[in-house]
N, C-alpha and C. Protein backbone atom coordinates (compact mmCIF):
# COMPACT_ATOMS: atom_id res chain seq x y z
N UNK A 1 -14.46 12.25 19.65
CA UNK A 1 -15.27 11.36 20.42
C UNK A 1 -16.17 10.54 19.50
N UNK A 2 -16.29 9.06 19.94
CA UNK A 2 -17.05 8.06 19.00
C UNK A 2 -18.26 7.72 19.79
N UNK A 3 -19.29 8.01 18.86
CA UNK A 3 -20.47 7.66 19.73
C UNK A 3 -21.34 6.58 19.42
N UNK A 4 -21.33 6.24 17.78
CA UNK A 4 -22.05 5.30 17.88
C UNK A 4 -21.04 4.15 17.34
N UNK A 5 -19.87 4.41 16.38
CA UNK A 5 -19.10 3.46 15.95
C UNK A 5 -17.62 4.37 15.36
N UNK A 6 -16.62 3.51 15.44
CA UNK A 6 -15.41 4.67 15.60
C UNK A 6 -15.01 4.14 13.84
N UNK A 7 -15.20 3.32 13.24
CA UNK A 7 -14.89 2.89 12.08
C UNK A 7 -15.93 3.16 10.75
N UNK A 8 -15.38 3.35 9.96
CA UNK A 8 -16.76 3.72 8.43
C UNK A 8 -16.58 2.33 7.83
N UNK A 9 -17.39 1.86 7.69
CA UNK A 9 -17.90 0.46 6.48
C UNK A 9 -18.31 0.69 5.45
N UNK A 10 -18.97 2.36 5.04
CA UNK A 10 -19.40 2.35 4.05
C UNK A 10 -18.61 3.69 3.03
N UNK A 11 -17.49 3.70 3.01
CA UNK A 11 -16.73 3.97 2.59
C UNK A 11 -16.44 4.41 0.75
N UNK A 12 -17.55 3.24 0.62
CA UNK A 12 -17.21 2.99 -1.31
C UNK A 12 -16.10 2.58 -1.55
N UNK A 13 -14.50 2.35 -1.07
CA UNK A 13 -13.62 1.70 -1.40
C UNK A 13 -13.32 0.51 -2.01
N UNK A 14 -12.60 0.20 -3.12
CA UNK A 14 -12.97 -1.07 -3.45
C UNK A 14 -12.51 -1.83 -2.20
N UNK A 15 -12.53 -3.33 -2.21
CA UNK A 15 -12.35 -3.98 -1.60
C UNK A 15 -10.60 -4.81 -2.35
N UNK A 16 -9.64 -4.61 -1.07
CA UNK A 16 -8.47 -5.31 -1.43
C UNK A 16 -8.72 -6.50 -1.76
N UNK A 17 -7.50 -6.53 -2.71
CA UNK A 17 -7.68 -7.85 -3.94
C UNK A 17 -6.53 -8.26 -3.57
N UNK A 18 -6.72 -9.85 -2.99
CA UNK A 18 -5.51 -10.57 -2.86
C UNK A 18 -5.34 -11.51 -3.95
N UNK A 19 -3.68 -11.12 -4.27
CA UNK A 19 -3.05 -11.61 -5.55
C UNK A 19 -2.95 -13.44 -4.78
N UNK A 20 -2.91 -14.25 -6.31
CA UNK A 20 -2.28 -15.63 -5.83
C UNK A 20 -1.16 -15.87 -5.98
N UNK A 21 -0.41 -16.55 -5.18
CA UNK A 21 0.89 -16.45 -5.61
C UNK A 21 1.20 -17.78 -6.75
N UNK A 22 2.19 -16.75 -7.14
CA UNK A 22 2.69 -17.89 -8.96
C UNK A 22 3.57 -18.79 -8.87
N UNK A 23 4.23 -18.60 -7.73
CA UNK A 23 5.17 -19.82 -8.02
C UNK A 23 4.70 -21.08 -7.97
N UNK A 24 3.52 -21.94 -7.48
CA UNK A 24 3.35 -23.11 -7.82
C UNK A 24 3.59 -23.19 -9.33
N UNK A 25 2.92 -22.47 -9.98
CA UNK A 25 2.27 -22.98 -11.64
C UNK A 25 4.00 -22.55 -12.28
N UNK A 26 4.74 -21.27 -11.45
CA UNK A 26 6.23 -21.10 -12.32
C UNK A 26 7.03 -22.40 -12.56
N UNK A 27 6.93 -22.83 -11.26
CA UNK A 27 8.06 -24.09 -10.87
C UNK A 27 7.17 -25.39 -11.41
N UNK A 28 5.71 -25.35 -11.45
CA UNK A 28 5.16 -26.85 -11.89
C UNK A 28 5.76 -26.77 -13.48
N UNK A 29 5.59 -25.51 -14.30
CA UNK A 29 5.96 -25.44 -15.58
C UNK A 29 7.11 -25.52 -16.29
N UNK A 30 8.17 -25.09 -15.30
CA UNK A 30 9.75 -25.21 -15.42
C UNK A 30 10.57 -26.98 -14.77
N UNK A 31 9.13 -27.72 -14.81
CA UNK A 31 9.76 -28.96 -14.29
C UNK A 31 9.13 -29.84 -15.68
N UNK A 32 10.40 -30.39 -16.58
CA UNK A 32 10.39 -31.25 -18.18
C UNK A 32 10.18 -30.19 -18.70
N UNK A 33 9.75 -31.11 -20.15
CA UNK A 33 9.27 -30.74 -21.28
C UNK A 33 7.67 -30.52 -21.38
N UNK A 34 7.09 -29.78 -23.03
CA UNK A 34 5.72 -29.60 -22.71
C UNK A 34 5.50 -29.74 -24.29
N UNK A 35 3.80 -29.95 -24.36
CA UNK A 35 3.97 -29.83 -26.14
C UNK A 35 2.67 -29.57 -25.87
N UNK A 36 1.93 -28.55 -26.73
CA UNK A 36 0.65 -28.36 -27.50
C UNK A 36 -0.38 -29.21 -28.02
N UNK A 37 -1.12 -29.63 -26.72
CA UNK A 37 -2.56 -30.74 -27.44
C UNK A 37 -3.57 -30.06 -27.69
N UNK A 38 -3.83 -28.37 -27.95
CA UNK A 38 -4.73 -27.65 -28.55
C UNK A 38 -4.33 -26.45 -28.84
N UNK A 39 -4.78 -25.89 -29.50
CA UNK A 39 -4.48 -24.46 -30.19
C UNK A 39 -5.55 -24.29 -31.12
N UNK A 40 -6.41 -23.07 -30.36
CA UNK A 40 -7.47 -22.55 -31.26
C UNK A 40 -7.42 -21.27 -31.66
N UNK A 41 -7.44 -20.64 -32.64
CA UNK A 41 -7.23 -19.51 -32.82
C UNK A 41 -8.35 -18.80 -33.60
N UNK A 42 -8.91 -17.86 -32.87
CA UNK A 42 -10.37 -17.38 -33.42
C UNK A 42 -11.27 -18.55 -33.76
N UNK A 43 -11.39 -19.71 -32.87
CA UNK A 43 -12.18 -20.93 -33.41
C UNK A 43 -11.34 -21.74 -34.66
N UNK A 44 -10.54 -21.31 -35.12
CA UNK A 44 -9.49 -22.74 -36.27
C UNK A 44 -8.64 -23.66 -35.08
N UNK A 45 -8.76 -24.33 -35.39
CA UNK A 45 -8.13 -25.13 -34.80
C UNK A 45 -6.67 -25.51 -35.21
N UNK A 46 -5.76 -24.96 -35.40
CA UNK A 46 -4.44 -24.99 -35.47
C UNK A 46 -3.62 -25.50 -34.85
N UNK A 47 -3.73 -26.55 -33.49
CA UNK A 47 -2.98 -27.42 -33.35
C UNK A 47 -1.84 -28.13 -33.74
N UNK A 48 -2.08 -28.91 -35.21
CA UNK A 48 -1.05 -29.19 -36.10
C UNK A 48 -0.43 -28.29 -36.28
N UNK A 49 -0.01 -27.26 -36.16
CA UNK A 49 1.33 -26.16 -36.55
C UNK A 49 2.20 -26.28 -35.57
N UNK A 50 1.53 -26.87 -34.32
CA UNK A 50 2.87 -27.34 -33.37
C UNK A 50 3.53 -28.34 -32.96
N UNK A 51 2.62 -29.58 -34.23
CA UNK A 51 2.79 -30.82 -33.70
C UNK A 51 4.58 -31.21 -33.61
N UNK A 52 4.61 -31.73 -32.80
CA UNK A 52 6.11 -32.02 -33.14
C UNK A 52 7.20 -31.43 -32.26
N UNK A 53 6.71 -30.68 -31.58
CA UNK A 53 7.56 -28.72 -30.96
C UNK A 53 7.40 -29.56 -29.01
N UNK A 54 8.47 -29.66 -28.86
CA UNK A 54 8.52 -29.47 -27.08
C UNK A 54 8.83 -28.29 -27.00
N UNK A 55 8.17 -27.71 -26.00
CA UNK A 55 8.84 -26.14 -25.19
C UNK A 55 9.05 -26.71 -23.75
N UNK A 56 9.96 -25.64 -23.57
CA UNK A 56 11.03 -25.84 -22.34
C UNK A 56 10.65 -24.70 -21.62
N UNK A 57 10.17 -24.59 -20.67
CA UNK A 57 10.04 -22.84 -20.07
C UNK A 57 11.50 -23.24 -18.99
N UNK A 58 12.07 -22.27 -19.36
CA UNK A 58 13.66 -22.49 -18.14
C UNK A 58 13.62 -21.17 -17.34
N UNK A 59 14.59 -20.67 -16.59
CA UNK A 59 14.76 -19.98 -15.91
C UNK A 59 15.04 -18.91 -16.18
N UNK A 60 14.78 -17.78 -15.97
CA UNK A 60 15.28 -16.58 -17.04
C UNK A 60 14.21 -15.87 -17.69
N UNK A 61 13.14 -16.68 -17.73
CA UNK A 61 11.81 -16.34 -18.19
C UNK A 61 12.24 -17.00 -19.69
N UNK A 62 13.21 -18.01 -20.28
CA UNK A 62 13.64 -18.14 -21.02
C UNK A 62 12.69 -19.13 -21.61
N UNK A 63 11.85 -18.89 -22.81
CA UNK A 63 11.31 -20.00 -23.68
C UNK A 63 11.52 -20.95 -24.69
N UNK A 64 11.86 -22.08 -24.49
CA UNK A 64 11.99 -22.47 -26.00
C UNK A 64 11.29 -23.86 -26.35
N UNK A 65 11.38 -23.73 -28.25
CA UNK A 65 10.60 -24.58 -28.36
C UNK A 65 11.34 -25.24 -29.70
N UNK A 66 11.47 -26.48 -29.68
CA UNK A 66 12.38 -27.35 -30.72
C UNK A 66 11.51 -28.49 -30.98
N UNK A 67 12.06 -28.88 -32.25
CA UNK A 67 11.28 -29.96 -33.08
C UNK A 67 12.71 -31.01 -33.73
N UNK A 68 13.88 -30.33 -33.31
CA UNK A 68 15.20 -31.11 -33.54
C UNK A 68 15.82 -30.09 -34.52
N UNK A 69 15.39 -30.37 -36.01
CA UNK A 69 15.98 -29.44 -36.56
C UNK A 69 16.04 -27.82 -36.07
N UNK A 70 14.52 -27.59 -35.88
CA UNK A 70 14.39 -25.89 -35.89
C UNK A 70 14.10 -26.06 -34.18
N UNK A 71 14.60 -24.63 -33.54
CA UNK A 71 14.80 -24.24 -32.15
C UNK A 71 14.11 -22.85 -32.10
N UNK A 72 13.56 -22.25 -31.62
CA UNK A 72 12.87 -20.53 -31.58
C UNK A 72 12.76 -20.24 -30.11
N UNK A 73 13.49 -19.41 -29.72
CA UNK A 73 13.54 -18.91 -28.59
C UNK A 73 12.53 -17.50 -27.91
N UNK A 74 11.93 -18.16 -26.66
CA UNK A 74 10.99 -16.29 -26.91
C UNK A 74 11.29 -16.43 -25.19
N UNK A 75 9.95 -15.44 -24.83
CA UNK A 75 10.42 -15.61 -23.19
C UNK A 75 8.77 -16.18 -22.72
N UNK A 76 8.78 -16.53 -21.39
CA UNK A 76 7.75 -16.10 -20.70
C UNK A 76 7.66 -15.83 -19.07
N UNK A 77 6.76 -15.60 -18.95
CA UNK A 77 6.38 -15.56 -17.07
C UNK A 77 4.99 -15.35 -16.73
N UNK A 78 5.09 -15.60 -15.51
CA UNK A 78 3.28 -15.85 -14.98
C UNK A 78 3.59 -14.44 -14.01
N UNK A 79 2.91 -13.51 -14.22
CA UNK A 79 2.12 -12.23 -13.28
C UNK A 79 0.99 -12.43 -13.08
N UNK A 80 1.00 -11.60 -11.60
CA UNK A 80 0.02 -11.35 -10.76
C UNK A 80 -0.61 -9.92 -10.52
N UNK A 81 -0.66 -9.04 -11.31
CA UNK A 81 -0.58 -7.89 -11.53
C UNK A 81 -2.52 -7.45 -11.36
N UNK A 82 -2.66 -6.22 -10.12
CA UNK A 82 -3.78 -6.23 -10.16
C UNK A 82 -4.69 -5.34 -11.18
N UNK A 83 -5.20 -5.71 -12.78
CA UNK A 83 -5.50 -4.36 -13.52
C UNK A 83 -6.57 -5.68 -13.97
N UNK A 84 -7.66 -4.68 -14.72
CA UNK A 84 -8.52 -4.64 -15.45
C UNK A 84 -8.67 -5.39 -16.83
N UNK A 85 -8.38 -6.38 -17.18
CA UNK A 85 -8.50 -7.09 -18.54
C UNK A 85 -9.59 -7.55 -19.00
N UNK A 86 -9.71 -8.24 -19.77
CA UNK A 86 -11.11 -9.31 -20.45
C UNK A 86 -12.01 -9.87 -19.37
N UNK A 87 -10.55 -10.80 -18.25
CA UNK A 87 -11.36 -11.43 -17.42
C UNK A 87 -10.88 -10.31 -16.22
N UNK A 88 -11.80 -9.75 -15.73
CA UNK A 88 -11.47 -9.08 -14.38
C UNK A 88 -11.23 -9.63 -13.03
N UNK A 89 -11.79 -10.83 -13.26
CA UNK A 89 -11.42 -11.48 -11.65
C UNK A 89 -10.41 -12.50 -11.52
N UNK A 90 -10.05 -12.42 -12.30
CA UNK A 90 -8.43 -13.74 -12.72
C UNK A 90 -7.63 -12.54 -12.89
N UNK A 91 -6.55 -12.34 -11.67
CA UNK A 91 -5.43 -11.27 -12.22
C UNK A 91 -4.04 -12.13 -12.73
N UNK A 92 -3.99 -13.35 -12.99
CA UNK A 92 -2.95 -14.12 -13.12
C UNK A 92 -2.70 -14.20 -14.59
N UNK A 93 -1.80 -13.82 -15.67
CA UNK A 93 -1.30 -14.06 -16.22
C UNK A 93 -0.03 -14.24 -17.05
N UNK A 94 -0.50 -15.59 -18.00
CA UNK A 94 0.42 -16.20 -18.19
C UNK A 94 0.54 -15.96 -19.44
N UNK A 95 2.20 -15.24 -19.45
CA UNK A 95 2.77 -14.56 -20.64
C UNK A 95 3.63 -15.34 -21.58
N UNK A 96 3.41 -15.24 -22.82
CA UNK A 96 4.78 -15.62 -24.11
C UNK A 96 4.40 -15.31 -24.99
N UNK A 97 6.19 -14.72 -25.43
CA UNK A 97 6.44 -14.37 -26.12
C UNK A 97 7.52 -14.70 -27.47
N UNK A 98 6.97 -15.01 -28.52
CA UNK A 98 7.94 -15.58 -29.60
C UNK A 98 7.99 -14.46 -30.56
N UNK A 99 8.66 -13.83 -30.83
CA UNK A 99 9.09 -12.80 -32.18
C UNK A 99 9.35 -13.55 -33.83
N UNK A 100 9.05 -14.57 -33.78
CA UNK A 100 8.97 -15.55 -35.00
C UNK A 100 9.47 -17.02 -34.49
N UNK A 101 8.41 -17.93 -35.93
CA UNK A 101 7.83 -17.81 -36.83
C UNK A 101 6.43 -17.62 -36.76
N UNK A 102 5.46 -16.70 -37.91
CA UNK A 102 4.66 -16.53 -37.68
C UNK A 102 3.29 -17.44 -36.97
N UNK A 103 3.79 -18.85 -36.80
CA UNK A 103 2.86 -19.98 -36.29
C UNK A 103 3.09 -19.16 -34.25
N UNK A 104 4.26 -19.28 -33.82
CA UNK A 104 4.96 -18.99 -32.54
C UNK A 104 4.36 -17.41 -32.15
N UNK A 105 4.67 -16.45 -33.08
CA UNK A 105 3.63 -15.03 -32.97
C UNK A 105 2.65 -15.11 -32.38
N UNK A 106 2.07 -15.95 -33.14
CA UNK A 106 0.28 -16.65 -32.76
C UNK A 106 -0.01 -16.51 -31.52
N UNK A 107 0.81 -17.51 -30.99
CA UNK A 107 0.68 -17.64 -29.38
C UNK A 107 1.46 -16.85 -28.59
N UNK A 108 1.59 -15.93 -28.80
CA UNK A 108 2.75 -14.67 -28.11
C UNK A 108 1.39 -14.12 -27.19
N UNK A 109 1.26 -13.81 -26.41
CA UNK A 109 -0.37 -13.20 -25.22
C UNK A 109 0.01 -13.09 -23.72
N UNK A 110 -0.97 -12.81 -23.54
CA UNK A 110 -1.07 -13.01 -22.20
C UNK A 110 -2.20 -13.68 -21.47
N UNK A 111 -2.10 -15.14 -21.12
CA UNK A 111 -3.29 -15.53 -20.95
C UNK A 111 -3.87 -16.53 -19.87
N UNK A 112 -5.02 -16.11 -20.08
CA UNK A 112 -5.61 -16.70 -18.40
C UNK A 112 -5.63 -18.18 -18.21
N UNK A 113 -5.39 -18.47 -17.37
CA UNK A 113 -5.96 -20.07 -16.87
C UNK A 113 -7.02 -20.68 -16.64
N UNK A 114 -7.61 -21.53 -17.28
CA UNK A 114 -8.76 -22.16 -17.08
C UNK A 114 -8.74 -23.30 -15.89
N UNK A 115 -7.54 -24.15 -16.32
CA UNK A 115 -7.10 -25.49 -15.45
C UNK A 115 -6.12 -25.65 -15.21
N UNK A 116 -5.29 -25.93 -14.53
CA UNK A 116 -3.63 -26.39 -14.29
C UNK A 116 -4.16 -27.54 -12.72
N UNK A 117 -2.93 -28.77 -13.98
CA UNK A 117 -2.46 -29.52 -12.91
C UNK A 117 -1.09 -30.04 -12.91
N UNK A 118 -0.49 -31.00 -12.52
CA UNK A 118 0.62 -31.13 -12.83
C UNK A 118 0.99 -31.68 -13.72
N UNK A 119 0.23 -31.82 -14.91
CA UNK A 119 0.63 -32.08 -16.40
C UNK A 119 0.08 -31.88 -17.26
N UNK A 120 -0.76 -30.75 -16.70
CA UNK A 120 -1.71 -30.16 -17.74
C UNK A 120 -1.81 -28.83 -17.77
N UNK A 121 -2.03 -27.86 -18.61
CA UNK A 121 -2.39 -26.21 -18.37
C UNK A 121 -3.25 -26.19 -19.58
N UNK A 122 -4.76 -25.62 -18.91
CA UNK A 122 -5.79 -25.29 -20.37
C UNK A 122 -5.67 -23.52 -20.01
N UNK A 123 -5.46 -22.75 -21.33
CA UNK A 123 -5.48 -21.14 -20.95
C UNK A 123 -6.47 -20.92 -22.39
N UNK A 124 -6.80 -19.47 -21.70
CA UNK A 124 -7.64 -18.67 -22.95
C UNK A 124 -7.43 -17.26 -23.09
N UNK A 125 -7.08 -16.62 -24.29
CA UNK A 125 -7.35 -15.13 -24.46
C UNK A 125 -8.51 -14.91 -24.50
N UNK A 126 -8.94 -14.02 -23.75
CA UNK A 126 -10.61 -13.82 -23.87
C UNK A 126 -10.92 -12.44 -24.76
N UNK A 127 -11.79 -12.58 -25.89
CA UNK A 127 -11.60 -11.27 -26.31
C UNK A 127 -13.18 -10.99 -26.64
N UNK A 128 -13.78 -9.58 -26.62
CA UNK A 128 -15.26 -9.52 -26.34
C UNK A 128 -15.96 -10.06 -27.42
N UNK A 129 -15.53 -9.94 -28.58
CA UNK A 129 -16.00 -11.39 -29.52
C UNK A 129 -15.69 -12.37 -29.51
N UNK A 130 -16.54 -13.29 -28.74
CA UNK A 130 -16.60 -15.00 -28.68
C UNK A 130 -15.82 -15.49 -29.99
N UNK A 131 -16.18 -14.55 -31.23
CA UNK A 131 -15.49 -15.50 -32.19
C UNK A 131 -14.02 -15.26 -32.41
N UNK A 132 -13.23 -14.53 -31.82
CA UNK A 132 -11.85 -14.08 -31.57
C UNK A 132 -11.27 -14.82 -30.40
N UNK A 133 -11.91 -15.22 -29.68
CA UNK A 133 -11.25 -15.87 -28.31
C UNK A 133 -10.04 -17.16 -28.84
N UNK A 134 -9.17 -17.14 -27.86
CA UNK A 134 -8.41 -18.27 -28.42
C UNK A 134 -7.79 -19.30 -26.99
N UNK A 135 -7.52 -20.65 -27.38
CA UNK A 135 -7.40 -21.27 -26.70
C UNK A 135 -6.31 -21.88 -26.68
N UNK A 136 -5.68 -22.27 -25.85
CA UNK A 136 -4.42 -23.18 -26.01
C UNK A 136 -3.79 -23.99 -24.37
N UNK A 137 -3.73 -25.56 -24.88
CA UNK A 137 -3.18 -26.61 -24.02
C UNK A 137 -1.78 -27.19 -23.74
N UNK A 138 -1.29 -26.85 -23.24
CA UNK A 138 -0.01 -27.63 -23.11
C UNK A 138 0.07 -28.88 -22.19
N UNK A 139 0.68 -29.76 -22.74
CA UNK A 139 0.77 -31.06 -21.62
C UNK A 139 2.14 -31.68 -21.46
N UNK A 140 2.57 -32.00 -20.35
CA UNK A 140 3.57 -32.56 -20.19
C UNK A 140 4.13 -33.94 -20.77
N UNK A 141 5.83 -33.80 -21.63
CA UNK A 141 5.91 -35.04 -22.32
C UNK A 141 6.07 -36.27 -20.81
């Protein structure tokens, strides 16, 4: 028998976390080509190591990135996975992976989104030293 209220509110439970869904940003990213207008790494600015490089994100989670002569294949994908990282309230990330050359390593992460539009993506690894954090832009050719 309920006498004053049949439900608990105060429970302590977290509160369900609704995921966003990825396919806008999968399919905005798998539509052309893309190239690197920033790359910061621990604050260097390394940019120029990709000048030149379109990446292709294709289907398959399949990555690649060519400059004509040289081609390097890695993977990626965008998860929605609900856990605990750097940034706790952004569960969206956006993964790649290159196994060489050591410039492509670099940017191998998993990392959050700052901005996306349809020809732009600004992301960041966030790491608890400000001076480790790293940044990176891709824009559509």
């Amino acid at each position: 028998m309920c006498i004053s209220s049949c439900h608990k509110d105060d429970d302590n439970s977290p509160a369900p976390t609704v995921l966003q869904d990825t396919t806008p940003i999968v399919n905005g990213m798998k539509d052309g080509t893309w190239h690197v207008t920033y790359y910061s790494d621990h604050t260097d600015d390394q940019t120029d190591h990709f000048a030149g490089y379109n990446f292709t994100f294709g289907s398959g989670n399949v990555l690649t990135a060519t400059d004509g002569p040289n081609t390097y294949t890695g993977t990626w994908n965008v998860t929605n996975f609900n856990h605990v990282d750097e940034s706790p309230n952004d569960f969206i990330d956006f993964n790649i992976f290159f196994s060489a050359p050591p410039d492509f390593e670099d940017i191998s992460d998993d990392w959050d989104i700052l901005t996306r539009t349809d020809t732009k993506i600004e992301m960041i690894d966030v790491d608890p030293d400000p001076t480790k954090t790293d940044y990176i832009t891709f824009e559509k050719n």
